[in-house]
N, C-alpha and C. Protein backbone atom coordinates (compact mmCIF):
# COMPACT_ATOMS: atom_id res chain seq x y z
N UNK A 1 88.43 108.11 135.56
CA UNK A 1 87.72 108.81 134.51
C UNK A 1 86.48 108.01 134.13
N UNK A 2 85.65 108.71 134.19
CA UNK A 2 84.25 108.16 133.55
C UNK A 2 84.32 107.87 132.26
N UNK A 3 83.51 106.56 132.33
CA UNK A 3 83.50 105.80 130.46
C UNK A 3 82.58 106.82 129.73
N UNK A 4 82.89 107.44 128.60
CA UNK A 4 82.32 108.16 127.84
C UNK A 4 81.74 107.64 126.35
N UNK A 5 80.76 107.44 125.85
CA UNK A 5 80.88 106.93 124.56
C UNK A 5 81.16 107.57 123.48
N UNK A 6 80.97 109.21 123.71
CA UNK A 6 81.37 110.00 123.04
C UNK A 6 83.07 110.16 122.51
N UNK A 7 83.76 110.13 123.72
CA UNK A 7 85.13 110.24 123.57
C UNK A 7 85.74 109.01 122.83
N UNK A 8 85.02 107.70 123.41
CA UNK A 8 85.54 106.25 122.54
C UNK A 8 85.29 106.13 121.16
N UNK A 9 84.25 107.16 120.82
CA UNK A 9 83.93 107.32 119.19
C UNK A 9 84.81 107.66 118.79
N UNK A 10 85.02 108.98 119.35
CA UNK A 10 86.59 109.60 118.68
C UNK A 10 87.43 109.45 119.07
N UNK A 11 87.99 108.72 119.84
CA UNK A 11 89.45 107.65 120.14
C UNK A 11 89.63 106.82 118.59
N UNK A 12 88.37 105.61 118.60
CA UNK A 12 88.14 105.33 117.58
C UNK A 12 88.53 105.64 115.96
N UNK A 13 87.48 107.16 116.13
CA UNK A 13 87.95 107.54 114.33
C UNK A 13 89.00 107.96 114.50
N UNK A 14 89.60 108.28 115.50
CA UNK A 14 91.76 108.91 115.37
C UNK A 14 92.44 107.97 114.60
N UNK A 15 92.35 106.63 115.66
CA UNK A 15 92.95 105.34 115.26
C UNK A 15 92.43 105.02 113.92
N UNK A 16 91.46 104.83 113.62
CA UNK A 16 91.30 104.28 111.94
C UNK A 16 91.50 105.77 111.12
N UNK A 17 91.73 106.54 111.12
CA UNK A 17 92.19 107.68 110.36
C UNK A 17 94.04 107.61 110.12
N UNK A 18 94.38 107.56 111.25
CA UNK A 18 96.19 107.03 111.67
C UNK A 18 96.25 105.84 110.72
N UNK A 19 95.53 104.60 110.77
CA UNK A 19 95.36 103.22 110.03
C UNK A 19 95.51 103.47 108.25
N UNK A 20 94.46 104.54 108.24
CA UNK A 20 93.96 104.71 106.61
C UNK A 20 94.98 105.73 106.42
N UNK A 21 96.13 106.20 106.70
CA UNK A 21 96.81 107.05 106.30
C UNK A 21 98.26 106.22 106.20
N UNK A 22 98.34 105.19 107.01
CA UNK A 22 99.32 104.58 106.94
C UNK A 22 99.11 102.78 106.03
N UNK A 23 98.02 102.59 106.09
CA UNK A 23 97.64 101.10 105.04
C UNK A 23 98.39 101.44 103.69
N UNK A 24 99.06 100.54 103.04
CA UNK A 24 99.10 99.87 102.09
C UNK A 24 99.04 98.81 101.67
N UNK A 25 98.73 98.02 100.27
CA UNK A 25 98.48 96.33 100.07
C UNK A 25 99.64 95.68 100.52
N UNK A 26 100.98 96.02 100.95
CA UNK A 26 102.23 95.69 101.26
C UNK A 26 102.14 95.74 102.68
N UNK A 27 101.86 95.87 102.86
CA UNK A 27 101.85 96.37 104.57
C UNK A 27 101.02 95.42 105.45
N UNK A 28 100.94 94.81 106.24
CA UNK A 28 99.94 94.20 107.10
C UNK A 28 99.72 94.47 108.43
N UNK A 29 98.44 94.57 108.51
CA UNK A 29 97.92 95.04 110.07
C UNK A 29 98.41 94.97 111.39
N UNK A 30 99.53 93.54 111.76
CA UNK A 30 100.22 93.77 112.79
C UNK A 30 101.51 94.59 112.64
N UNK A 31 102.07 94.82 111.52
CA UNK A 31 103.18 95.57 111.41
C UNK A 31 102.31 97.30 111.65
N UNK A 32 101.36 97.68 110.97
CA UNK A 32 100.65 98.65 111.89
C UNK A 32 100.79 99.12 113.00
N UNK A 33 100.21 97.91 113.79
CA UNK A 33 100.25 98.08 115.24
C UNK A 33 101.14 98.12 115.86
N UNK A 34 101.70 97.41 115.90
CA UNK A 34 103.47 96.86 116.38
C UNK A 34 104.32 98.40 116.42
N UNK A 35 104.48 99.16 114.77
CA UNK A 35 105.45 100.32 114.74
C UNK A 35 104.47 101.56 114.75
N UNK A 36 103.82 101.58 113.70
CA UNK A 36 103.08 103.46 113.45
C UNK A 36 101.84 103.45 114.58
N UNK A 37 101.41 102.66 115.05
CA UNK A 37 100.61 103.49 116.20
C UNK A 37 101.16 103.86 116.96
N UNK A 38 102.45 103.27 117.54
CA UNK A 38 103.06 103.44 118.64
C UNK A 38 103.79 105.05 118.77
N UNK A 39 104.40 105.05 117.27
CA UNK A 39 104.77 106.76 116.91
C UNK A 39 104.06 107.23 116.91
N UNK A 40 102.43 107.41 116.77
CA UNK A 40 101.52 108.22 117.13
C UNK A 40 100.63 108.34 118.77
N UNK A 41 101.44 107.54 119.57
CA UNK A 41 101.15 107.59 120.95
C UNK A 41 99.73 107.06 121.02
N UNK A 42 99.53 105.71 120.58
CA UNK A 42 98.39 104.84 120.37
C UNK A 42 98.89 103.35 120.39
N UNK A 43 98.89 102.93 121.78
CA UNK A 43 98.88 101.27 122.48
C UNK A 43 98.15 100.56 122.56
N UNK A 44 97.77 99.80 121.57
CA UNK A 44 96.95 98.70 121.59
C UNK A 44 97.83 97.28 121.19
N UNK A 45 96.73 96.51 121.64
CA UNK A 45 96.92 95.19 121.33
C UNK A 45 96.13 94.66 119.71
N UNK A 46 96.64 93.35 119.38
CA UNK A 46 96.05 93.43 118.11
C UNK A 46 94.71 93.32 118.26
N UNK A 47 94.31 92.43 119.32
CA UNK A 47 92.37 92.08 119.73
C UNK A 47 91.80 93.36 119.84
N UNK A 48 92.32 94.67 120.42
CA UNK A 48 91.99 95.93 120.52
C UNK A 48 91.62 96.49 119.29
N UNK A 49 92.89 96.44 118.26
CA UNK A 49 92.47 97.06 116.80
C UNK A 49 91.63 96.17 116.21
N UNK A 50 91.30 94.73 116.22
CA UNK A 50 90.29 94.18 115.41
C UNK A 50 89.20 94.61 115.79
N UNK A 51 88.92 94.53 116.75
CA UNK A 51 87.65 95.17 117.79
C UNK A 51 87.06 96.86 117.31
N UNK A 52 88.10 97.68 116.95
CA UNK A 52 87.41 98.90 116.68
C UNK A 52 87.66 98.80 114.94
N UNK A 53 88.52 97.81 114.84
CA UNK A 53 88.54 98.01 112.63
C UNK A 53 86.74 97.51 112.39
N UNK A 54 86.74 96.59 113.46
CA UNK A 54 85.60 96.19 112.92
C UNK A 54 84.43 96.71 113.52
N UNK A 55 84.17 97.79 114.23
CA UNK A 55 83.23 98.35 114.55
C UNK A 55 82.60 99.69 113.70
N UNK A 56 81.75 99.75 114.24
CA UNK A 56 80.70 101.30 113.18
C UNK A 56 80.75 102.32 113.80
N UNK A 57 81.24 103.07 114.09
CA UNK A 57 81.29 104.46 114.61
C UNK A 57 80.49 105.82 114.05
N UNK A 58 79.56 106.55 114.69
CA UNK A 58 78.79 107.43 114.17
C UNK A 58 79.87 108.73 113.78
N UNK A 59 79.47 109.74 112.77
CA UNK A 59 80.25 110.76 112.55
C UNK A 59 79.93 111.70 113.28
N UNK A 60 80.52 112.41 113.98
CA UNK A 60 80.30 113.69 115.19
C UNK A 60 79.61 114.81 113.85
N UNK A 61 78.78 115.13 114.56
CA UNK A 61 77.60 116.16 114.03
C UNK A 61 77.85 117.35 114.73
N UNK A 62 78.29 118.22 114.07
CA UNK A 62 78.30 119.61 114.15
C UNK A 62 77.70 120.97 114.63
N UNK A 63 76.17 120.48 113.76
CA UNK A 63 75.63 121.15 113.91
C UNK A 63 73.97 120.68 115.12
N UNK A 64 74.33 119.55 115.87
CA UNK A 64 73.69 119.16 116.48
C UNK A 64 73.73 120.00 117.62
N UNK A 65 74.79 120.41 118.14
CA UNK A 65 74.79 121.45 119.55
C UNK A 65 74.52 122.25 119.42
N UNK A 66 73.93 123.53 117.89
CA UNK A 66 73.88 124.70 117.32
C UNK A 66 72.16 125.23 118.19
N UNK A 67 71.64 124.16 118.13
CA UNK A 67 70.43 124.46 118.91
C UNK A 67 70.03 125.21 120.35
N UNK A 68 71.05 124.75 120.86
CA UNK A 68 71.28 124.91 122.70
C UNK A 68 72.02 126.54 122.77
């Protein structure tokens, strides 16, 4: 499969959407990873999730293809 940057955006916002639905101050980031990604069919390593927690991802625009 061809590397897409489009699709890794939204790989991306899945995973931190899954993250922000499951964070609490009780909770810590490898217990995250370790159990609730895995129930959501999302395998990463922890260097993987630091890597996209800490990245900027653009918001998919809607109305950008409306033109064509």
């Amino acid at each position: 499969m061809a590397y897409n940057k489009k699709n890794y955006n939204k790989t991306a916002r899945y995973i931190i959407e899954v993250y922000n639905a499951a964070k609490t101050p009780d909770i810590p980031d490898t217990k995250i990873v370790r159990t609730i990604f895995p129930q959501n069919n999302i395998h990463l390593s922890y260097r993987q999730w630091m890597n996209i927690k800490g990245g900027v991802f653009p918001k998919e625009n809607p109305d950008q293809l409306s033109f064509f």
